[in-house]
Protein backbone atom coordinates (compact mmCIF):
# COMPACT_ATOMS: atom_id res chain seq x y z
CA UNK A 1 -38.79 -40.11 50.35
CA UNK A 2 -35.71 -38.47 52.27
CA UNK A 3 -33.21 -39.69 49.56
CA UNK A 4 -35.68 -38.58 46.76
CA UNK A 5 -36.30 -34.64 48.32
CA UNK A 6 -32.46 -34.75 48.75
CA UNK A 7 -31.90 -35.73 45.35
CA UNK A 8 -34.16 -33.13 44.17
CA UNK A 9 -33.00 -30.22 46.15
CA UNK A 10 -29.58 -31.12 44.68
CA UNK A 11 -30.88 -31.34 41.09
CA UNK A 12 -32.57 -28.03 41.79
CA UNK A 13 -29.16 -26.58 43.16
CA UNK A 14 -27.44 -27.70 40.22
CA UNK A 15 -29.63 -26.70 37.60
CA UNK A 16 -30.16 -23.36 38.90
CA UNK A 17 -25.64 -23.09 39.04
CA UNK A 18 -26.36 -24.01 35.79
CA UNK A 19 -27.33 -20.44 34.72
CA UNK A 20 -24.04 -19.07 36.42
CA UNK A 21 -21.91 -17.32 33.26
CA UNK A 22 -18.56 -16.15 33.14
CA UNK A 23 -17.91 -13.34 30.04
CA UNK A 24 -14.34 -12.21 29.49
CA UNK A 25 -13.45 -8.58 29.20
CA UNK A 26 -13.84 -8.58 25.62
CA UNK A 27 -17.16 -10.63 25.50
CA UNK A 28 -21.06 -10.24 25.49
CA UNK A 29 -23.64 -12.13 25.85
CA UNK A 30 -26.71 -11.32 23.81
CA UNK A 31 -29.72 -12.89 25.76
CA UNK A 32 -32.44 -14.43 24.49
CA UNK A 33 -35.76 -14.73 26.55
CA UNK A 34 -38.45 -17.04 25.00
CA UNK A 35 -37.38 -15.99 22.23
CA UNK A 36 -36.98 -12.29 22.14
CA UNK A 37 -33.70 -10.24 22.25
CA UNK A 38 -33.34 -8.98 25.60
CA UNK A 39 -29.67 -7.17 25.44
CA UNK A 40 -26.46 -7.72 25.84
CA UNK A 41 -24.65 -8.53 29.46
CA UNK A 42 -21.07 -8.63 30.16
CA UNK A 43 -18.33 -8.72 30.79
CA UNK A 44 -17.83 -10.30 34.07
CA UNK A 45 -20.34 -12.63 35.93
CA UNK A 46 -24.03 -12.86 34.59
CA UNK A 47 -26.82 -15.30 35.49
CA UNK A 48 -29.25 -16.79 32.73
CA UNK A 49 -32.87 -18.37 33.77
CA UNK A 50 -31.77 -22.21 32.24
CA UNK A 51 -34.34 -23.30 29.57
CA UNK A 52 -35.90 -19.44 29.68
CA UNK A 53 -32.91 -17.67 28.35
CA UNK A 54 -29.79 -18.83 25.95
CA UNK A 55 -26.66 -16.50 25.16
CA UNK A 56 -25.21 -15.96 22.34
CA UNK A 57 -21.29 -15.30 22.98
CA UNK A 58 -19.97 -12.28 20.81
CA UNK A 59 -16.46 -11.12 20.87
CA UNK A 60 -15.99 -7.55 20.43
CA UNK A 61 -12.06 -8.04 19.63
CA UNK A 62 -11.13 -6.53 15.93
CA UNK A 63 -10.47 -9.39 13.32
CA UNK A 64 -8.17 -9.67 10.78
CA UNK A 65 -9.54 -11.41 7.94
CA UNK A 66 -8.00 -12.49 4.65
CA UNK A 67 -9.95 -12.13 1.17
CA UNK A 68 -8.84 -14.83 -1.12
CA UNK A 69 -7.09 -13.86 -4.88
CA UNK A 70 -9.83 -12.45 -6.40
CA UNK A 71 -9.64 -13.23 -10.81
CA UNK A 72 -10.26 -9.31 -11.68
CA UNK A 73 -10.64 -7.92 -15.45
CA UNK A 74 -9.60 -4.10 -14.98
CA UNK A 75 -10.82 -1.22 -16.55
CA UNK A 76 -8.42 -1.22 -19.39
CA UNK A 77 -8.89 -5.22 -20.08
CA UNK A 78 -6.25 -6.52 -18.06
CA UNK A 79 -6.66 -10.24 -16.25
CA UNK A 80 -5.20 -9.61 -12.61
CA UNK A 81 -5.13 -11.44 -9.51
CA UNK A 82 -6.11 -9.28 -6.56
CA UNK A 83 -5.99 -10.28 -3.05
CA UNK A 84 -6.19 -8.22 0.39
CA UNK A 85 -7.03 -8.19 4.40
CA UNK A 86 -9.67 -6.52 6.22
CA UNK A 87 -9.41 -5.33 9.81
CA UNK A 88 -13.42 -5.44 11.45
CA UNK A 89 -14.83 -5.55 15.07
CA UNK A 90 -18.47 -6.17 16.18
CA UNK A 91 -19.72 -2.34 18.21
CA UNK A 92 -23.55 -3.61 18.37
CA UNK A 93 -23.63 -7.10 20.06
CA UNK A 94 -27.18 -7.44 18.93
CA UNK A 95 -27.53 -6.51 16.15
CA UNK A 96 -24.45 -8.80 15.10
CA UNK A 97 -26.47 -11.61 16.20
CA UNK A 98 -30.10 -10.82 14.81
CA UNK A 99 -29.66 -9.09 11.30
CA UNK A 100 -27.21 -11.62 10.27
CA UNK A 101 -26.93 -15.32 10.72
CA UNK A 102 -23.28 -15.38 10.42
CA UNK A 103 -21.59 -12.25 10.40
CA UNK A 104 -17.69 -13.38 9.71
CA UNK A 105 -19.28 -15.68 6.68
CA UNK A 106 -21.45 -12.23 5.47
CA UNK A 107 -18.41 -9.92 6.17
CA UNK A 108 -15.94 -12.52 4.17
CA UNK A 109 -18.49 -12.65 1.21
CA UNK A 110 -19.00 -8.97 0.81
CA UNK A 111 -15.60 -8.14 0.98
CA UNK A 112 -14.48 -10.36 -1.86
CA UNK A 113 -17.45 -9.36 -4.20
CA UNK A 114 -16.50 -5.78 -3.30
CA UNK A 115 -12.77 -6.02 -3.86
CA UNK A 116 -13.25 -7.05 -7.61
CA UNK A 117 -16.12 -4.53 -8.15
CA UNK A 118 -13.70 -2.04 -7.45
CA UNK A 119 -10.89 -2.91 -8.75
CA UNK A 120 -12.65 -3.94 -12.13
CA UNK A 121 -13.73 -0.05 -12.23
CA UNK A 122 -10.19 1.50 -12.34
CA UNK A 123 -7.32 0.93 -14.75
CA UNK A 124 -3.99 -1.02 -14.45
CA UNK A 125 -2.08 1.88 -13.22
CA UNK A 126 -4.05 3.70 -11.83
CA UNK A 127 -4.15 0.33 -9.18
CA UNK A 128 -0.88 0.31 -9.06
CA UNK A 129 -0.48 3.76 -8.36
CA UNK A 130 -3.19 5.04 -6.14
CA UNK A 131 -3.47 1.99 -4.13
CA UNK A 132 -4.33 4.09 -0.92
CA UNK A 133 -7.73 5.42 -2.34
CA UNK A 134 -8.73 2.07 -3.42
CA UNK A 135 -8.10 1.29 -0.25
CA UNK A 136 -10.43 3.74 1.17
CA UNK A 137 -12.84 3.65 -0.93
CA UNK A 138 -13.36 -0.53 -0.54
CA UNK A 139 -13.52 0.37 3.04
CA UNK A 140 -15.88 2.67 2.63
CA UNK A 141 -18.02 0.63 0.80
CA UNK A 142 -17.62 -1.87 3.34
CA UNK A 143 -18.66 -0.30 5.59
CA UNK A 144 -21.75 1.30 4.76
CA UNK A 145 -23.29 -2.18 4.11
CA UNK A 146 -21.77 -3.90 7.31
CA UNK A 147 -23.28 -1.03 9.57
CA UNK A 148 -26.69 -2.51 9.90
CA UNK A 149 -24.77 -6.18 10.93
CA UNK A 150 -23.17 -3.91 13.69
CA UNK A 151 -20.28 -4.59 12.27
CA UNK A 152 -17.75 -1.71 11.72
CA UNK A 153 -15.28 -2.64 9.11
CA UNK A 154 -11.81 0.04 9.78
CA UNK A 155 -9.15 -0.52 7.63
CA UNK A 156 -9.12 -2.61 4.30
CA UNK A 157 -5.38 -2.98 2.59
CA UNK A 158 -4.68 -4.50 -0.64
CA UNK A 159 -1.59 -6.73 0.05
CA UNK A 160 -0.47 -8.06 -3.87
CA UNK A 161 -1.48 -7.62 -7.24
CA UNK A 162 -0.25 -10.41 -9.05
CA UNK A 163 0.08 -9.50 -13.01
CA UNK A 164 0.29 -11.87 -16.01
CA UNK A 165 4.28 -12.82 -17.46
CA UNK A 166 3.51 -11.04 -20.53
CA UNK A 167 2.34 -7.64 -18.79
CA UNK A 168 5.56 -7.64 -16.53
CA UNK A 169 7.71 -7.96 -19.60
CA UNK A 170 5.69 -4.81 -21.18
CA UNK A 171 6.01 -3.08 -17.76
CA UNK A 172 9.95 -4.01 -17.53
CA UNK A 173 10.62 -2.49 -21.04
CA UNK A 174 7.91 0.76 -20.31
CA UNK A 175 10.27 1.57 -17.43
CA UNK A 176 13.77 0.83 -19.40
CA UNK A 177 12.27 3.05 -22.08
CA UNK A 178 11.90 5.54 -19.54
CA UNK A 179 15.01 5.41 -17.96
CA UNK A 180 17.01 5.62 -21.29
CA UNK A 181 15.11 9.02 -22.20
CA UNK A 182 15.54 10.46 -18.91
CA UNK A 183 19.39 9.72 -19.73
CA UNK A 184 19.57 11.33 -22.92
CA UNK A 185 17.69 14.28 -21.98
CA UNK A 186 19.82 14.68 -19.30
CA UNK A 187 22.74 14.30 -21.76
CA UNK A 188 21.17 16.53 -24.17
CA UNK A 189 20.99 19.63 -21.17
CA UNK A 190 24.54 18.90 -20.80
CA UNK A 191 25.98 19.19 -23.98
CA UNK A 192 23.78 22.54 -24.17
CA UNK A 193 24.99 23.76 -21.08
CA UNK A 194 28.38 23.08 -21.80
CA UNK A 195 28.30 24.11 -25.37
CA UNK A 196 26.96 28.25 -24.19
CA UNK A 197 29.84 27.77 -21.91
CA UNK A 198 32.27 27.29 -24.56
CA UNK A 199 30.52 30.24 -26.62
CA UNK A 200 30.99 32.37 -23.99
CA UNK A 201 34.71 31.34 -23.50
CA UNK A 202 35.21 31.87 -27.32
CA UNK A 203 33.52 35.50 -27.11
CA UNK A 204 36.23 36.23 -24.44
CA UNK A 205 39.12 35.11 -25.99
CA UNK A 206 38.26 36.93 -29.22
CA UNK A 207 37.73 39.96 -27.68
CA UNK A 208 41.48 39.20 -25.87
CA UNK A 209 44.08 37.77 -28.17
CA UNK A 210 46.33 37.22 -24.74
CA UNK A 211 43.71 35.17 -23.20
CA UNK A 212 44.43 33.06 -26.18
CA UNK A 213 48.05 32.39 -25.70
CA UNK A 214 47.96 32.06 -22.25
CA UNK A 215 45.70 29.40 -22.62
CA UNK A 216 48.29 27.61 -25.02
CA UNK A 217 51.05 27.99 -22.78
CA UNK A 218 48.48 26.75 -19.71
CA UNK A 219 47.93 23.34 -22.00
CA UNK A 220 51.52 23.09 -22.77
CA UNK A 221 52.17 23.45 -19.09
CA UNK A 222 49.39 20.11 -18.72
CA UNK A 223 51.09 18.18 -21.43
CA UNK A 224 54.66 18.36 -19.88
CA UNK A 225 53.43 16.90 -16.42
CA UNK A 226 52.33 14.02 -18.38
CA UNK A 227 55.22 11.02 -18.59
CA UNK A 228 55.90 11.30 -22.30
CA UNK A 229 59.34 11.42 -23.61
CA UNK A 230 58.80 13.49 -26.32
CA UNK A 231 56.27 16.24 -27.24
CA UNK A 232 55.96 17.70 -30.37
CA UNK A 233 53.39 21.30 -30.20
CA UNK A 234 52.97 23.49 -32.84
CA UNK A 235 54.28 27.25 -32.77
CA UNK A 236 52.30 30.46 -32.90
CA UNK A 237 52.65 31.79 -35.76
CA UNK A 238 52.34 35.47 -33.49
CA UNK A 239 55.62 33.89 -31.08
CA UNK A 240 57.69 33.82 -34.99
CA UNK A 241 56.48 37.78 -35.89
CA UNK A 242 59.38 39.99 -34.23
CA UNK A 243 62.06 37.63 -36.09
CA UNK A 244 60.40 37.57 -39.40
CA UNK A 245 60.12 41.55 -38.95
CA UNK A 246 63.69 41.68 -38.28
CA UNK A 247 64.92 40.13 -41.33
């Protein structure tokens, strides 16, 4: 009878070590007692009654979760391939564990039925363009419907839109396009600019017949610092006038 009471008080011991939890700074335990939720303990050392109570472990650590290419149809009617990440932490340990069965599974799913909703409802480049509102407003959507999980979703970012061959060529010639009336505009302002310049100059010189030979002598002075051996200019007829007076 000794060895059995000894046996038994060391069965006892161990089964009531048993209950002995360690949570890390980042964990709770959600404790359930005969069934019913009686709240979260932790972090640190916590005792459950064996067979009475069971934990659930929760980390409250912020996830980083990847939503597969999603096949979207835009608003315009344009097959894309959508894919993005979602940043989420658990801020009500029970609620995590008794509105949902699986909250990472439930999180996962809703984001990826969310991401095409949203992206099906705006157009190509629009997407492409204002890719910080559809950011937001996925994440807003988000959520709204993760908040009775206790789940708080915080950032959502769309990392690549992946656009058929055919659509890229379009896109590459939309933007050459672009580009080569940019060029010719800018040309165009140019050749206006530098044709009221020219007016102007002519207005001046008209008004001064000396501006005009001066400038003559100024581009004979530019031709002779040139390396030609021989330059042949014409004569103002105005340079010939005292001689022809003369005779």
């Amino acid at each position: 009878m000794g060895l059995f009471a000894g046996v038994l008080i060391l069965f006892f011991i161990a089964f009531l070590i048993s209950g002995i939890k360690i949570l890390n700074e980042y964990e709770r335990g959600v404790i359930f007692r005969l069934g019913r939720v009686i709240g979260a303990k932790g972090p640190g050392i916590i005792y459950v009654i064996p067979i009475i109570d069971q934990m659930w472990r929760v980390s409250l650590r912020t996830v980083a979760m990847d939503v597969p290419p999603q096949d979207i149809i835009t608003r315009d009617n344009v097959s894309i391939k959508v894919n993005a990440v979602i940043y989420f932490r658990v801020v009500d340990p029970n609620r995590s564990v008794v509105e949902v069965e699986n909250y990472l599974y439930a999180t996962s799913q809703l984001a990826q039925t969310t991401l095409r909703s949203i992206c099906g409802q705006a157009e190509l480049d629009k997407l492409l363009a204002e890719r910080d509102r559809i950011n937001a407003e996925i994440q807003e959507v988000l959520d709204k419907h993760t908040e009775p999980w206790g789940v708080k979703v915080s950032t959502v970012e769309v990392k690549q839109i992946d656009l058929p061959q055919e659509m890229q060529r379009a896109m590459a010639k939309q933007a050459e396009a672009e580009r080569e009336r940019r060029a010719k505009v800018i040309h165009a302002d140019g050749e206006l600019q530098a044709a009221g310049k020219l007016s102007e100059a002519a207005s001046i010189i008209s008004k001064n017949p000396q501006a005009l030979q001066l400038r003559y002598l100024q581009t004979l002075t530019e031709i002779a610092s040139e390396k030609n051996s021989t330059t042949i200019f014409p004569v103002p007829i105005d340079l010939l006038t005292p001689f022809i007076k003369n005779k």
